[in-house]
Every structure is written in structure tokens, then in C-alpha cells.
Protein backbone atom coordinates (compact mmCIF):
# COMPACT_ATOMS: atom_id res chain seq x y z
CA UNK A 1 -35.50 -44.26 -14.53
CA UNK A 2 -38.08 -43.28 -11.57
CA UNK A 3 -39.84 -39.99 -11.43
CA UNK A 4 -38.21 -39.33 -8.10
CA UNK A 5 -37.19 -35.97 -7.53
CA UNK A 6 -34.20 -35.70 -5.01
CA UNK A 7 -34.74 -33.06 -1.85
CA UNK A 8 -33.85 -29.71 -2.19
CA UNK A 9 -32.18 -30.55 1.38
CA UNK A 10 -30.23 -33.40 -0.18
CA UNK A 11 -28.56 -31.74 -3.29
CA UNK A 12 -27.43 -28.73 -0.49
CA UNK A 13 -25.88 -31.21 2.19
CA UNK A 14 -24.43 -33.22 -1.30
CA UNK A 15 -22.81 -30.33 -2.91
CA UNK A 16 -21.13 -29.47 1.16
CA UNK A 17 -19.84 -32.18 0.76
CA UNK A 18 -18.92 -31.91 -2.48
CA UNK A 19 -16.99 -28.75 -1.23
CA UNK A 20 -15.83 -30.48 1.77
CA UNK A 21 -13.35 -32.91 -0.66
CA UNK A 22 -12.27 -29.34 -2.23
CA UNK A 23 -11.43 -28.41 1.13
CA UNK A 24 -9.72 -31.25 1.98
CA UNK A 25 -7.15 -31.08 -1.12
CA UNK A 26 -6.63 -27.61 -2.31
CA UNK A 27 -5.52 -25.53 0.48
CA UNK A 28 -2.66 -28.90 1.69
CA UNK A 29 -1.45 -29.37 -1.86
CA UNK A 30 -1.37 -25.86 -3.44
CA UNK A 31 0.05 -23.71 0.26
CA UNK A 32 0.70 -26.37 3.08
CA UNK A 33 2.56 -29.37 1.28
CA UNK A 34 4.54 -26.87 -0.48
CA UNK A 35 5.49 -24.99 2.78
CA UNK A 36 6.20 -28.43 4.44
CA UNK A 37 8.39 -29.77 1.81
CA UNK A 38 10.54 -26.20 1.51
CA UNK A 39 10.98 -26.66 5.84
CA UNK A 40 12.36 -30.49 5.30
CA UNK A 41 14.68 -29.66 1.86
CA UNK A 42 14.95 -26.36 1.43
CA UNK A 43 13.69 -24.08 -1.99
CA UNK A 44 16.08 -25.55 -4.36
CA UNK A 45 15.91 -29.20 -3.55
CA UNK A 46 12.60 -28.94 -2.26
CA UNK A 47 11.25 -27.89 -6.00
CA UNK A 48 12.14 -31.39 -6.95
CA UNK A 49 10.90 -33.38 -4.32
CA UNK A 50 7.67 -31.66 -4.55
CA UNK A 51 7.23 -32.58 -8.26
CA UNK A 52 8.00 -36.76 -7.36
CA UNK A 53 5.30 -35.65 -4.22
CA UNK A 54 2.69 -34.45 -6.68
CA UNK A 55 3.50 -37.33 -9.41
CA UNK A 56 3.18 -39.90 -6.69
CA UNK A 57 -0.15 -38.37 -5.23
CA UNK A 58 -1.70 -38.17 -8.46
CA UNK A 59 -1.08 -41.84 -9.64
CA UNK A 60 -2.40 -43.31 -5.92
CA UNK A 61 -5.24 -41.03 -6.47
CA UNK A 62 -6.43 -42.44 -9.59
CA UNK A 63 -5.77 -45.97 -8.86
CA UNK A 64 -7.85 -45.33 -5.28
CA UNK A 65 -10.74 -43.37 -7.36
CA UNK A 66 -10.92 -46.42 -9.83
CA UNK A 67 -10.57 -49.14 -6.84
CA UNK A 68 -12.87 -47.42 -4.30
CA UNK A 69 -15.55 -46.68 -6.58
CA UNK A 70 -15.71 -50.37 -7.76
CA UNK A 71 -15.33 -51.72 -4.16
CA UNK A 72 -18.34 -49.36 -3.71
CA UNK A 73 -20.06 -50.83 -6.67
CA UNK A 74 -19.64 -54.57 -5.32
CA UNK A 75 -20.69 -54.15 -1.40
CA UNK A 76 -23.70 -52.20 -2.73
CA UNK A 77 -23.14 -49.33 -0.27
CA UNK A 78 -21.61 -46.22 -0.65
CA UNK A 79 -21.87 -44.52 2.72
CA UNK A 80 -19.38 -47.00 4.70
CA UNK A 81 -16.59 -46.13 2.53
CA UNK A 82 -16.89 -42.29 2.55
CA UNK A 83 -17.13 -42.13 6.18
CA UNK A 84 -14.12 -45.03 6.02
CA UNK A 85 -12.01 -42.22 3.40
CA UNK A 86 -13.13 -39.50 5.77
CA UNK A 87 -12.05 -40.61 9.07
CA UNK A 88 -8.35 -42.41 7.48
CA UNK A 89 -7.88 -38.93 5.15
CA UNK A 90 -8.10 -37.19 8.19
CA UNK A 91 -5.86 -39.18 10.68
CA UNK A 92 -3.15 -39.41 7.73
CA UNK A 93 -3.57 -34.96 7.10
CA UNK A 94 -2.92 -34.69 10.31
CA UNK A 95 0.18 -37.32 9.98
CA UNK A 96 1.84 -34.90 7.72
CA UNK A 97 2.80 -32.51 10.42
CA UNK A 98 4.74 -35.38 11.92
CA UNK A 99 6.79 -35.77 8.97
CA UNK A 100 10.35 -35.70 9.87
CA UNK A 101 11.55 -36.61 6.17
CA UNK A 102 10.64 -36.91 2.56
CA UNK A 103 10.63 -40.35 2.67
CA UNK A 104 8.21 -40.34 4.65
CA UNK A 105 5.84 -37.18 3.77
CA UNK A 106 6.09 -39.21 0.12
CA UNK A 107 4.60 -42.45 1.84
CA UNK A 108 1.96 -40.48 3.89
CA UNK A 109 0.85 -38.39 0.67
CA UNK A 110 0.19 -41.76 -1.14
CA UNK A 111 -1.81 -43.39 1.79
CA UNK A 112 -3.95 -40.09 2.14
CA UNK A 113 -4.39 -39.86 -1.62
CA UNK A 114 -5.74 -43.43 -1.42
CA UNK A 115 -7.64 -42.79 1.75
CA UNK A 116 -9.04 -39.34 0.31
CA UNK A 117 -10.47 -41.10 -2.88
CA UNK A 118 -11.74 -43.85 -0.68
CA UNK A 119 -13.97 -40.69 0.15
CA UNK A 120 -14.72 -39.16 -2.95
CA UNK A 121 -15.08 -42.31 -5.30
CA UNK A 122 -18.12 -43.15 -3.59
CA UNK A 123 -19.28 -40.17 -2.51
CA UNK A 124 -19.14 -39.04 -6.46
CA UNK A 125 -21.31 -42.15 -7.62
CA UNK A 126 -23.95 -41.23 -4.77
CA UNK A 127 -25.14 -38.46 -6.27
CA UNK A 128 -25.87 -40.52 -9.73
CA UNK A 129 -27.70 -42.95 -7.40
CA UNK A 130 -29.82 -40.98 -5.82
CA UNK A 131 -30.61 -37.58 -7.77
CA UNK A 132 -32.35 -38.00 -11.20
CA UNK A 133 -31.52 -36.93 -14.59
CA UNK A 134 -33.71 -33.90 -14.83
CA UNK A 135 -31.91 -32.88 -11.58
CA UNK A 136 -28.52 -33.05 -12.61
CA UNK A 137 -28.09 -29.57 -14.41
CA UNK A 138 -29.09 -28.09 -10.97
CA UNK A 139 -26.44 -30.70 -9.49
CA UNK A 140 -23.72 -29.40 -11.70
CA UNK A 141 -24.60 -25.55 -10.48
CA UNK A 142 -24.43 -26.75 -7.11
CA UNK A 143 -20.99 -28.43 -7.50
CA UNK A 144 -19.76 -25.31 -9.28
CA UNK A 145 -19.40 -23.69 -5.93
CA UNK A 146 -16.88 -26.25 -4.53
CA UNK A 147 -13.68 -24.65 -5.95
CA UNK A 148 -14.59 -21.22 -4.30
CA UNK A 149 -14.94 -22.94 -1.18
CA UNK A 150 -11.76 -24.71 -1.24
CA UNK A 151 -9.46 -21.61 -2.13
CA UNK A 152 -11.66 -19.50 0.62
CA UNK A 153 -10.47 -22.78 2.87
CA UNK A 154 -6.39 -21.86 1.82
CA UNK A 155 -7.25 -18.14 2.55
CA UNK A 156 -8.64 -18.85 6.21
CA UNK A 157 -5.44 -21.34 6.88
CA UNK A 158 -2.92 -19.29 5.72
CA UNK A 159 -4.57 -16.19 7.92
CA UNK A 160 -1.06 -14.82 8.99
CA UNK A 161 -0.10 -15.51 12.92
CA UNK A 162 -3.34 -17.56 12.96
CA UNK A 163 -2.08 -20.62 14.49
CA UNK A 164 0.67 -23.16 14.07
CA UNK A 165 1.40 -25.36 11.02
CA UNK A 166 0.12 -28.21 12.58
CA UNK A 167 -2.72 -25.84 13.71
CA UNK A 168 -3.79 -25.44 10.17
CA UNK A 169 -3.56 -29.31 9.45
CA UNK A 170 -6.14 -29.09 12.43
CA UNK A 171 -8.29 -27.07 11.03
CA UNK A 172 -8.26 -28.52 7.15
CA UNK A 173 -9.95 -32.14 9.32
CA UNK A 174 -12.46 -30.27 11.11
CA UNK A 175 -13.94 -28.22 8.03
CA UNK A 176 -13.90 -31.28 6.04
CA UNK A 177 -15.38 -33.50 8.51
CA UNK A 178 -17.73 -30.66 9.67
CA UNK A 179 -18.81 -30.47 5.63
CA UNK A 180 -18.83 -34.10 4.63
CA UNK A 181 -20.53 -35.98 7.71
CA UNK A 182 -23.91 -34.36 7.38
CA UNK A 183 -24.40 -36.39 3.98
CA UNK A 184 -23.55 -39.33 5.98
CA UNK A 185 -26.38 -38.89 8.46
CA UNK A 186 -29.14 -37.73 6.39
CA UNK A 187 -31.66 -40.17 5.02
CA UNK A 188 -31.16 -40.60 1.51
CA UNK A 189 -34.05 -40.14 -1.08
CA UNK A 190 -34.90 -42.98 -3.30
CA UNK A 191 -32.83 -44.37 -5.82
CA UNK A 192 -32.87 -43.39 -9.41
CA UNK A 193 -32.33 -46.98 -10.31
CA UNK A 194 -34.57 -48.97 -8.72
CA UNK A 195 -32.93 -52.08 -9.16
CA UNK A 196 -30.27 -53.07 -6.43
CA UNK A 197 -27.13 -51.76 -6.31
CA UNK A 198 -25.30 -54.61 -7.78
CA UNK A 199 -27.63 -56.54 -9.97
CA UNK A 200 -26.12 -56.71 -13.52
CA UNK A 201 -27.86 -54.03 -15.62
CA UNK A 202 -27.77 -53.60 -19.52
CA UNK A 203 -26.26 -50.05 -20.53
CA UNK A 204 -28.87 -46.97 -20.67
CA UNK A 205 -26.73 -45.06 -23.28
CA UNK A 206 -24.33 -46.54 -26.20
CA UNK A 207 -20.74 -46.46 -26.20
CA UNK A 208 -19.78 -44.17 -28.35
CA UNK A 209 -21.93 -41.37 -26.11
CA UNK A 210 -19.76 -42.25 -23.04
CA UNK A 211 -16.28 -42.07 -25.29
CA UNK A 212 -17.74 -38.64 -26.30
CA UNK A 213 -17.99 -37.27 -22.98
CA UNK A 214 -14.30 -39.04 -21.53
CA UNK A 215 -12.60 -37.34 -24.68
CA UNK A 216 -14.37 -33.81 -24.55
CA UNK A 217 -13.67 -33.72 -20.77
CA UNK A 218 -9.98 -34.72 -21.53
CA UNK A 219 -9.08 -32.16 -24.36
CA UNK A 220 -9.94 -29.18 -22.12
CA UNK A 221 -8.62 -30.70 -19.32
CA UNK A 222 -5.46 -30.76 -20.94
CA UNK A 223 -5.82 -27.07 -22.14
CA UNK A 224 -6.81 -26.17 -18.57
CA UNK A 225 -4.11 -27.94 -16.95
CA UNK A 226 -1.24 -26.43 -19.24
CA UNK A 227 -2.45 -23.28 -19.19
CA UNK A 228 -2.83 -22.60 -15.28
CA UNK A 229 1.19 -24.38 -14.91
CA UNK A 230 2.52 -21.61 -16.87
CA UNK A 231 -0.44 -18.71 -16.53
CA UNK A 232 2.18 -16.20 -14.33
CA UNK A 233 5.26 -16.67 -16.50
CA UNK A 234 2.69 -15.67 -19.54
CA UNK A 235 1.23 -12.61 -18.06
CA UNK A 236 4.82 -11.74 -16.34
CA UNK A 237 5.59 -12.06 -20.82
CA UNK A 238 2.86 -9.35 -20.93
CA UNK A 239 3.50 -6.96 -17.93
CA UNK A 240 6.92 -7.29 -16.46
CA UNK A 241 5.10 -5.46 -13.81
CA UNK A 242 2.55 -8.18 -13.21
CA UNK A 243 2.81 -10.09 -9.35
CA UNK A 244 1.48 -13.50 -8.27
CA UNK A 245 -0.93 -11.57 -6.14
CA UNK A 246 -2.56 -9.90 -9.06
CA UNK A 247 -2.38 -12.98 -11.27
CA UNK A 248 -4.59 -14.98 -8.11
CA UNK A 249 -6.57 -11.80 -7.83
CA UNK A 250 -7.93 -12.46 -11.46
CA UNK A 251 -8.50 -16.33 -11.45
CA UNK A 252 -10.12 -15.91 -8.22
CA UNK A 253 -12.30 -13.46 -9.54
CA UNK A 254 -13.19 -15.75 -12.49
CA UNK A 255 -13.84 -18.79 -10.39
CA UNK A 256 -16.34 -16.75 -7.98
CA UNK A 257 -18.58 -15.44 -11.08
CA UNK A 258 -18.48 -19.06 -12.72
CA UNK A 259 -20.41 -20.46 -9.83
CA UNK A 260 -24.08 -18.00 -10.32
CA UNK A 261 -23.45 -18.63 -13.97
CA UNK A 262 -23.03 -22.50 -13.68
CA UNK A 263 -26.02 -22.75 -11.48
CA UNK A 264 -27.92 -20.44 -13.60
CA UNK A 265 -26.77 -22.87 -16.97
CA UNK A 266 -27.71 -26.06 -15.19
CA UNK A 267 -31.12 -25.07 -13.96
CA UNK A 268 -31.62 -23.71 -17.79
CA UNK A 269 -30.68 -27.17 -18.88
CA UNK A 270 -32.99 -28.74 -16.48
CA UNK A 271 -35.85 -26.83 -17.53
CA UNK A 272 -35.25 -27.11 -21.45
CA UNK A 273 -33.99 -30.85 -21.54
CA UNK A 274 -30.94 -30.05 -23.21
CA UNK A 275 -27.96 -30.95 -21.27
CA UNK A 276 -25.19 -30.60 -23.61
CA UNK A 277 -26.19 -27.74 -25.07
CA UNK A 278 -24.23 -25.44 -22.10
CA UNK A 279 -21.16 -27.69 -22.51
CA UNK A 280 -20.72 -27.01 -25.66
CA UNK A 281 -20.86 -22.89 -25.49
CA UNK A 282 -19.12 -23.28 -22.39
CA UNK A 283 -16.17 -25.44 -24.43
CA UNK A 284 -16.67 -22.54 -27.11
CA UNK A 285 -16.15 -19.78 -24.90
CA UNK A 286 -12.58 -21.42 -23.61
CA UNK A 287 -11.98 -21.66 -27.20
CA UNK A 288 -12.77 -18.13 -27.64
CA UNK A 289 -10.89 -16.75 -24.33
CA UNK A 290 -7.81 -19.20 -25.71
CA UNK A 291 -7.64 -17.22 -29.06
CA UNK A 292 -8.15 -13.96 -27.58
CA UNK A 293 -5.36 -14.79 -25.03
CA UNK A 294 -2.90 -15.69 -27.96
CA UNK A 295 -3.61 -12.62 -29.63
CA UNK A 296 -3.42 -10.19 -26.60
CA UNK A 297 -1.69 -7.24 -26.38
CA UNK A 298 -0.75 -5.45 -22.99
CA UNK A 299 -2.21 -6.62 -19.30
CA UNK A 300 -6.17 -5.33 -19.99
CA UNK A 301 -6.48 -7.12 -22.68
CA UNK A 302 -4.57 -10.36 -21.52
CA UNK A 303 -6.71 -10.64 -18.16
CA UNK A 304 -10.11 -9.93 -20.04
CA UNK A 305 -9.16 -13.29 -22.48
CA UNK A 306 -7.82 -15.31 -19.32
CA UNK A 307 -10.87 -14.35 -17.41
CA UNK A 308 -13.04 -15.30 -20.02
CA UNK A 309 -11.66 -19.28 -20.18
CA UNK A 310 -11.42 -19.34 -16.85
CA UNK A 311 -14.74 -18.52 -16.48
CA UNK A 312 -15.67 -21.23 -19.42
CA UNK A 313 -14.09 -23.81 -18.69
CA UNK A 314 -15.00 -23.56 -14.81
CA UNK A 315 -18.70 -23.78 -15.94
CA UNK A 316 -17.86 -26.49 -18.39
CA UNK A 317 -16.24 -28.61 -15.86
CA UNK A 318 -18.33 -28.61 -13.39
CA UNK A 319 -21.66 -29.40 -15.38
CA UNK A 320 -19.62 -31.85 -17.24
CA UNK A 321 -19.15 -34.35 -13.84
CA UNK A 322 -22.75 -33.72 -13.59
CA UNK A 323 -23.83 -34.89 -16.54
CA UNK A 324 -21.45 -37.42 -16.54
CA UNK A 325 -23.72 -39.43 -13.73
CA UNK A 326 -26.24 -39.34 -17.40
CA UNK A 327 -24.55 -41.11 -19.37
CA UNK A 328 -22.63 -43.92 -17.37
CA UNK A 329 -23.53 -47.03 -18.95
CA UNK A 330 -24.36 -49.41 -15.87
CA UNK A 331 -26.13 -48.14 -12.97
CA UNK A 332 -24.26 -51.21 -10.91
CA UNK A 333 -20.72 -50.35 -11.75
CA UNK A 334 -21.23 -46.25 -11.34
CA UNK A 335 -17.83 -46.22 -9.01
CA UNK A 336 -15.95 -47.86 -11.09
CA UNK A 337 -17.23 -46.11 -14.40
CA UNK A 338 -16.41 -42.42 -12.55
CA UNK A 339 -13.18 -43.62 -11.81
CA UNK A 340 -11.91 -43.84 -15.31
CA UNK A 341 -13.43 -40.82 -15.77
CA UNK A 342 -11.12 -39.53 -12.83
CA UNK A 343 -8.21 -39.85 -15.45
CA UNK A 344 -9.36 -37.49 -16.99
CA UNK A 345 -7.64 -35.48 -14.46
CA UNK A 346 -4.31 -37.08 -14.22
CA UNK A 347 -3.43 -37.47 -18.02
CA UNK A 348 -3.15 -34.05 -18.57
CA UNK A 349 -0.26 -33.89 -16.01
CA UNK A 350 1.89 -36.44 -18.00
CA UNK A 351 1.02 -34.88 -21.51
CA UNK A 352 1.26 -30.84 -20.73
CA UNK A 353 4.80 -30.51 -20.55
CA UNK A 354 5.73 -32.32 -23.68
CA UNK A 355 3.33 -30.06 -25.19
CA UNK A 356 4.38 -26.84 -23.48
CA UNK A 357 8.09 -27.80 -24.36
CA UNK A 358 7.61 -28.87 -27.58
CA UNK A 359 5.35 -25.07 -28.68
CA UNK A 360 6.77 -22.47 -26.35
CA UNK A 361 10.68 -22.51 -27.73
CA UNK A 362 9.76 -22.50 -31.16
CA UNK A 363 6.27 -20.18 -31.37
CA UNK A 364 6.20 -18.78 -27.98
CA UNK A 365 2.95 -18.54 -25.83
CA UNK A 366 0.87 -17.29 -28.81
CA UNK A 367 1.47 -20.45 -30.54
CA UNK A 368 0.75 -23.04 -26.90
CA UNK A 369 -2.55 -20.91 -26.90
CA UNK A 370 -3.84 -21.56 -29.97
CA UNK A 371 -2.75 -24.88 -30.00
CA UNK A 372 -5.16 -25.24 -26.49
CA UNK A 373 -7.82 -23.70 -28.30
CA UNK A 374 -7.68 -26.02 -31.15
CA UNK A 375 -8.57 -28.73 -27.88
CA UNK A 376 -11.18 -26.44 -26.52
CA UNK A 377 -12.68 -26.28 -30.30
CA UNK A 378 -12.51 -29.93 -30.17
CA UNK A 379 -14.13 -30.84 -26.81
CA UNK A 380 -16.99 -28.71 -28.65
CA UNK A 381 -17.04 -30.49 -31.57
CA UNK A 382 -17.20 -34.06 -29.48
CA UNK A 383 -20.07 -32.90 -27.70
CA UNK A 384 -22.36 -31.64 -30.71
CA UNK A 385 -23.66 -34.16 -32.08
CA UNK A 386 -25.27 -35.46 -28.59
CA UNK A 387 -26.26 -31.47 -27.99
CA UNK A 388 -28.41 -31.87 -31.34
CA UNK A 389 -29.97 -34.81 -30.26
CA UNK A 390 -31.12 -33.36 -26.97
């Protein structure tokens, strides 16, 4: 690999845009689609729909990750497609408002989950071309500060009386074209890899280090996911008292302190040459928060445990895709690679509710914790042997 060191300038205008695809996906699917689909069918029916809407959406947007980040691979250039993504993602966003049935807002939300990952396939495997190993722990802080960005997006959408529901569509396309097309003008550094783009290359790192990383990323991902579907009916368990408000009040708290702490992990990393090392306390302390959560009593208690995984496993994640980028195999097929890593995210949704059905009748929310923290104790376990051999 080349002693290049990527611009200061280049890993701030990266992780913007980084935020940018936050932007462009949180505050549609978590406030607007939702609002949408309950104008077109109503609450009851619309509950439904909006579960085939989110299925759907999830299975274009790993097929488009995968396909997009290989097309990527093959041309050689990544900046075409994300400015492609960008400019299609936006048209079809602002599409949605247009919807005049489900039918069709199901079509539109698979073409803009294609179009979307058309912009984030590539724009993921850009960073592993162009910012260098000993980089990549200050990459991962960087990144950590996307999720904050895209929930601060839903806040300023939703601002009540603001402006119209198509208004807010509006305004989703600006900030993420306003975030993502300064990447797509600045001059990249050099290449990590100095061999072309799509030259065969043998693997840097063996198999079994890459199968490490997909399954230590999927156990807490499926402890994450299942946990956050059912989080408010738990603490409502806990404090009959307990709102929706106060329940986003905590995570949100969480998610703004994981972003110092991720930076300050990854720059640690960086400096010490031990990348794995913070993924595996970071996997710990999930484990930790999970077992605490199981054994909580009363609403102090409860939100102290929660805050603590969510904390965790924010930091985890996001230094996790960074170090991904380490340990892809072939430089020349970096799209393609991060798109199987992508499923990563979409498992989880086809696996949590057998598990959630399968614990909470018989052992209750106690027994679904602990059985997330035996995944969390896992995804630490994976990861140990390649922290030791730092």
C-alpha cells in the first residue's frame, strides 16, 4: 500500500457526504414515508402496507448496493455513478409526493432504493480507494457523526407549520445534494492502490479475516436491529409512564455522545496500530449494556443499560465500515466486496422477528436480552483473535 496520507480536507468533504446519504434516508423512511402511507390507507391498513414498503425497499437496496458497487468496480470510476445515484435519488424523492397510490409509492420506493445505492455503493468503496489504512480509524470517527446528522435532518423537516409535505421532500434533495456534490468536485488524493482500478489483484488479507469481520458485524447487527423494533414496548414494560418522546430523548442522547467517543477510539487506533482492538470493547460494552438491560429494574436503571449499548454498538458500527475498507480482499472488486457486506444490514430484518417471537412469549424481554447479548459476546469473540494479532 502507498504511504499516501489522504487530506484533512478530503476525509471532512467524505464524511458530508457520508452524512448526506444519512440525510437522504432517515428522516423519508422513519417520519415522511410513514406519514405518506397513513394519508393514502389510513393507520390500520396503512401499518401493513408500510411493512411490504420497507421489505421491498430493503431487498432493492441490497441488490443495488451489490450491483452498483461492482458496476463501479468494472468502469474503473466511482464518481459518475454517485453523481448518477444522486441526481435519479433525488428526482424519484421528490416523485413520492406525487404518489396517488400504494401501487405506486411501492414502485417509486424500489427505483429510489436502487437509485440511492447507485449513490452510496460507490461512494462507500471511494473512501477505501483513496484514504489509507493508518487513516481509517480517523475515517470511522468521522463517519460516526452521520447518524446525528440524519435525525437532526428529520427534526428540521418535521419543524411544525414549516412548509408543505412536498416542501419537506424539497428540502431532504437540497441538503443531500448540498452535502454530497462537494466530494464530487474536489480533486481526489492519490490512490491507496496504485494499481488501476480494475486490474486483477491477488487478496491483501486471507479469507477467513474477511468472514470474521461479515459475521461480527452481522451478530450485533441482529442484536441492534431487534432491540431498537421493540425498545418502547420494553421500557413502556418498565414505566407504564414512559412516552415515545422520552424513549427518542434517550437514544438521541446516546447517538450524540457516540460520535466524540468514536472519533476519539479511531484516532487512538490510528496512532497505536491496533484496529480491532476498539471493536472488540465496543462489542463488549453492547454485551455489557444487553445484560444490564435484562436485569433492570425501574426506568433509571433501564435507560442507563440502553444508553450504554446504544452508545457501544454506535461506536462499534461505525469503526467497523471503516475498517472494513482494511480488510477487503481485492482492491479491484471493492464495490462489489462492500456490497455483500451491505447484507449485513438487511438479514437482520428477516431473522429478528422469528427471534423476538420465538423468546418474548415464553421468557419475556429479560430472556430476548440476554439472548442479544450472547450475539454481542460473540461479535467479540470473532474479532479477537485478529485484535491480538494487531
Amino acid at each position: 500500500m502507498a504511504d499516501a496520507v489522504a487530506p484533512r480536507r478530503f476525509l471532512l468533504l467524505y464524511a458530508l457526504a457520508w452524512a448526506g446519504a444519512a440525510i437522504a434516508y432517515v428522516p423519508f423512511l422513519t417520519i415522511l414515508l410513514p406519514v405518506k402511507v397513513e394519508g393514502l390507507a389510513g393507520t390500520s391498513v396503512g401499518v401493513d402496507w408500510l411493512a411490504w414498503l420497507s421489505f421491498g425497499g430493503a431487498m432493492a437496496a441490497s441488490a443495488g448496493h451489490l450491483l452498483f458497487g461492482w458496476l463501479s468496480d468494472l468502469s474503473g470510476r466511482r464518481r459518475p455513478w454517485i453523481a448518477a445515484g444522486l441526481l435519479l435519488s433525488c428526482l424519484l424523492l421528490l416523485a413520492m409526493g406525487q404518489a396517488n397510490s400504494l401501487d405506486m409509492l411501492l414502485v417509486l420506493i424500489v427505483a429510489w432504493q436502487l437509485a440511492l445505492n447507485m449513490m452510496m455503493a460507490p461512494l462507500a468503496a471511494l473512501a477505501g480507494d483513496h484514504v489509507p489504512d493508518d487513516q481509517k480509524g480517523l475515517l470511522g470517527g468521522l463517519l460516526a457523526f452521520a447518524p446525528g446528522l440524519g435525525a437532526l435532518s428529520g427534526a428540521l423537516v418535521t419543524w411544525p407549520d414549516l412548509m408543505s409535505p412536498q416542501g419537506r421532500l424539497a428540502l431532504v434533495a437540497a441538503l443531500v445534494a448540498g452535502t454530497v456534490l462537494p466530494i464530487l468536485l474536489l480533486p481526489l488524493p492519490g490512490r491507496t492502490d496504485p494499481a488501476p482500478l480494475a486490474k486483477p489483484a491477488p487478496p491483501l488479507h486471507p479469507a477467513a479475516t474477511v468472514r470474521r469481520m461479515w459475521l461480527a458485524r452481522l451478530a450485533l447487527q441482529i442484536a441492534e436491529a431487534t432491540l431498537f423494533a421493540y425498545l418502547y414496548f420494553w421500557f413502556v414494560a418498565v414505566d407504564a409512564d414512559m412516552t415515545d418522546n422520552r424513549v427518542a430523548g434517550v437514544f438521541a442522547a446516546a447517538l450524540v455522545v457516540s460520535a466524540p467517543v468514536t472519533l476519539a477510539a479511531g484516532r487512538w487506533a490510528d496512532r497505536h496500530g491496533q484496529p480491532f482492538r476498539p471493536l472488540v470493547l465496543a462489542a463488549l460494552g453492547a454485551f455489557v449494556g444487553l445484560v444490564a438491560m435484562a436485569l433492570a429494574q425501574g426506568l433509571v436503571a433501564a435507560a442507563a443499560a440502553f444508553a450504554l449499548f446504544s452508545l457501544a454498538s454506535a461506536v462499534f458500527l461505525a469503526l467497523h465500515s471503516a475498517q472494513t475498507l482494511r480488510v477487503l480482499p481485492r482492491p479491484d472488486r471493492r464495490g462489489r466486496d462492500l456490497g455483500l457486506f451491505n447484507l449485513t444490514n438487511t438479514i437482520p430484518s428477516l431473522i429478528m422477528p422469528w427471534i423476538t417471537v420465538g423468546l418474548v412469549p415464553r421468557f419475556g424481554f429479560s430472556g430476548l436480552f440476554a439472548a442479544l447479548a450472547v450475539l454481542c459476546l460473540t461479535s467479540a469473540l470473532v474479532l479477537a483473535s485478529l485484535s491480538r494479532r494487531d
